[in-house]
Protein backbone atom coordinates (compact mmCIF):
# COMPACT_ATOMS: atom_id res chain seq x y z
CA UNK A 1 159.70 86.98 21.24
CA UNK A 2 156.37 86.53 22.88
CA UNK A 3 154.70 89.77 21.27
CA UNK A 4 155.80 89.13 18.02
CA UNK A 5 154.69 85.45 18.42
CA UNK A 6 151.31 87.20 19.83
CA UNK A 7 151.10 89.15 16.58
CA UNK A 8 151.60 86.86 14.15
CA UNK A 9 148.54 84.30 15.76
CA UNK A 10 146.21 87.50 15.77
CA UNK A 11 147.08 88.52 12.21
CA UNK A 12 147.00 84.82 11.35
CA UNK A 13 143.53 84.70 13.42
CA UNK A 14 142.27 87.91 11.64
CA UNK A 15 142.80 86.12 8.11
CA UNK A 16 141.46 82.89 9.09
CA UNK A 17 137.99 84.51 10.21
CA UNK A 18 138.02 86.82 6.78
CA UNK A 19 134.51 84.86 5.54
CA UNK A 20 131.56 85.42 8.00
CA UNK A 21 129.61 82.56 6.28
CA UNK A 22 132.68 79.87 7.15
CA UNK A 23 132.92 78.87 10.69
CA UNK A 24 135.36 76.22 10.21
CA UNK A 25 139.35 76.70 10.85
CA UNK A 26 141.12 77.64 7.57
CA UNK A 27 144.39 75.21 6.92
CA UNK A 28 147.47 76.96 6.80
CA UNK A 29 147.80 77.37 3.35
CA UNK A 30 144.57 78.82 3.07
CA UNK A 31 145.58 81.38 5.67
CA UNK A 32 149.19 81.96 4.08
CA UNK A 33 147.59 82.90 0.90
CA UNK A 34 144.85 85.11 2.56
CA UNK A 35 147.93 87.09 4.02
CA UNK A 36 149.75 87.28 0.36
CA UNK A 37 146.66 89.17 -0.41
CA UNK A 38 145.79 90.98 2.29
CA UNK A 39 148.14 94.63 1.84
CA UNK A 40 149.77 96.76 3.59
CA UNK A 41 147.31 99.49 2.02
CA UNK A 42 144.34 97.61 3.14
CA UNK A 43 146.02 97.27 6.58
CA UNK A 44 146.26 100.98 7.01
CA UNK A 45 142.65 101.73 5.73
CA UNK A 46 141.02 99.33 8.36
CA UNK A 47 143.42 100.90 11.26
CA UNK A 48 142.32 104.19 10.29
CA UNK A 49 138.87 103.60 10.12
CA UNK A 50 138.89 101.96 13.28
CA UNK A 51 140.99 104.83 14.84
CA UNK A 52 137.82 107.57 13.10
CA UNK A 53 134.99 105.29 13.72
CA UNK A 54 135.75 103.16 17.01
CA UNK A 55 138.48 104.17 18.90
CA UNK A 56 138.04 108.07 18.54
CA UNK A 57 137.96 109.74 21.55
CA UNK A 58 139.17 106.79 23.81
CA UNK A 59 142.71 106.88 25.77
CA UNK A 60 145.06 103.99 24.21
CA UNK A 61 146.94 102.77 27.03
CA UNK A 62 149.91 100.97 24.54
CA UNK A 63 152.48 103.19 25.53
CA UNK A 64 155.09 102.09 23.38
CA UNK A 65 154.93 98.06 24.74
CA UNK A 66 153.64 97.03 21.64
CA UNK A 67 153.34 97.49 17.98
CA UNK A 68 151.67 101.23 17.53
CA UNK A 69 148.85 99.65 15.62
CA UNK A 70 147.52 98.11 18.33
CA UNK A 71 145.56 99.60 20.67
CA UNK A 72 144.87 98.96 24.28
CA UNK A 73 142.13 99.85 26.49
CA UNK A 74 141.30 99.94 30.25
CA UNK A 75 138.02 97.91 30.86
CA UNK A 76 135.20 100.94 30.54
CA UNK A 77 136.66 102.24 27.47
CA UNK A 78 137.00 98.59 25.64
CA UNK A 79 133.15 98.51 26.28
CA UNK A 80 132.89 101.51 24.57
CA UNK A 81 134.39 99.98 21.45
CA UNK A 82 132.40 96.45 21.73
CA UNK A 83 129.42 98.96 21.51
CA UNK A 84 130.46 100.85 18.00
CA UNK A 85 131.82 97.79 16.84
CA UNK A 86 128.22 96.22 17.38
CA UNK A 87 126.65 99.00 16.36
CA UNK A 88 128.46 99.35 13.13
CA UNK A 89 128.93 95.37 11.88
CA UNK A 90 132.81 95.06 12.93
CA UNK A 91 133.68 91.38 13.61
CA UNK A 92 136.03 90.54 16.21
CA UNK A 93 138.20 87.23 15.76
CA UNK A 94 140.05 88.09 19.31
CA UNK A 95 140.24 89.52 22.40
CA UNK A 96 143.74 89.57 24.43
CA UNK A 97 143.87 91.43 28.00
CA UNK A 98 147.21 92.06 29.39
CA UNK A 99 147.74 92.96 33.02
CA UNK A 100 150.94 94.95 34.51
CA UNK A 101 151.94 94.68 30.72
CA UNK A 102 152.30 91.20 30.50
CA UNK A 103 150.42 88.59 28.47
CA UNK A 104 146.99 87.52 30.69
CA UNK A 105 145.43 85.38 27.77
CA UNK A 106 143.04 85.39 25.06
CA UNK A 107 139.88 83.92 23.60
CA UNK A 108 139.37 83.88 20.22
CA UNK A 109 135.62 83.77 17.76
CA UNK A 110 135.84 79.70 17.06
CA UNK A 111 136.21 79.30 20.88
CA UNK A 112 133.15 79.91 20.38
CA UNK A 113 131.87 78.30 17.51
CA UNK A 114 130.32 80.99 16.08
CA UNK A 115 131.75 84.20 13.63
CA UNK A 116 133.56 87.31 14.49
CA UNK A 117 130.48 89.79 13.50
CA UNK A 118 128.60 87.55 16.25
CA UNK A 119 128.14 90.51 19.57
CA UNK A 120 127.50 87.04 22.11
CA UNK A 121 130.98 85.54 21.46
CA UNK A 122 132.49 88.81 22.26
CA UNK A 123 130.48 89.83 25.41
CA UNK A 124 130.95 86.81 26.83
CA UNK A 125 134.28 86.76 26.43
CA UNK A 126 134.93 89.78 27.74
CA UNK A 127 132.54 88.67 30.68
CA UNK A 128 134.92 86.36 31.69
CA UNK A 129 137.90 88.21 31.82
CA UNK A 130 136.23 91.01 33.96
CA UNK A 131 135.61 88.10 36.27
CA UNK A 132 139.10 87.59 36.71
CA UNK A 133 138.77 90.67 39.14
CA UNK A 134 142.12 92.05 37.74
CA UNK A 135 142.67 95.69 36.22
CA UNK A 136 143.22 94.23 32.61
CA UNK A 137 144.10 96.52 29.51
CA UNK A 138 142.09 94.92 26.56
CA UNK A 139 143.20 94.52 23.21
CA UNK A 140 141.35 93.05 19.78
CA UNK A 141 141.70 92.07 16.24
CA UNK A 142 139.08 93.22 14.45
CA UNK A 143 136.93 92.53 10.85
CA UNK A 144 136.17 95.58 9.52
CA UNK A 145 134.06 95.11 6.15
CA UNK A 146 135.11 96.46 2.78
CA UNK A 147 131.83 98.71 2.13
CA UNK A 148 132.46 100.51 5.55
CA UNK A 149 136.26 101.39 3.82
CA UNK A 150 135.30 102.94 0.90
């Protein structure tokens, strides 16, 4: 019950941030029809493009825990992908460590007031949950822009 409530409010976070110009919350209807639209097609491009572009070459630690599609990362390699995703104009709308494969939290792009193609909200964030001090496996939702899937 708790992962699939976990993936519903990241794809539900991953609409809501679709606009990079619109910083404020969507209202659930706006967000229910974003996810009418949004298709299973256009699901699979993104995760492959991320899995070519971004996550090539790094170890996912999801062993079966969690949906396939999402990928976890030990803490070196999960810089690795905040790099590319910099590098190549991927937004993040979340960031979601687990630790001894349980939930450990997550922080989210209007935490931070800003949008999900902004590199400070994410850095930060992931600042603070290497402070923590634990040995986290690091998750995201990501924004990955139409032009880059064609």
């Amino acid at each position: 019950m708790k992962k699939l409530l976990q993936i519903i409010i990241i794809g539900l976070l991953t609409l809501s941030c679709n606009s990079k110009k619109k910083t404020e919350p969507k209202t659930f209807e706006e967000t229910e029809l974003e996810l009418a639209n949004y298709s299973e097609e256009d699901r699979m491009k993104e995760l492959e493009y991320l899995k070519t572009n971004v996550f090539n070459g790094l170890e996912n630690l999801n062993n079966g825990f969690d949906s396939e599609s999402i990928y976890y990362f030990s803490e070196s390699d999960f810089e690795i992908v905040l790099d590319r995703v910099e590098k190549t104009g991927i937004g993040i709308y979340g960031i979601e460590p687990w630790v001894d494969g349980d939930f450990y939290g997550v922080l989210v792009v209007e935490d931070f007031n800003t949008v999900a193609t902004d590199p400070k909200w994410y850095r930060k964030a992931f600042a603070e949950f290497k402070e923590s001090g634990e040995e986290l496996m690091y998750a995201a939702s990501y924004e990955v822009p139409k032009n880059l899937l064609k």
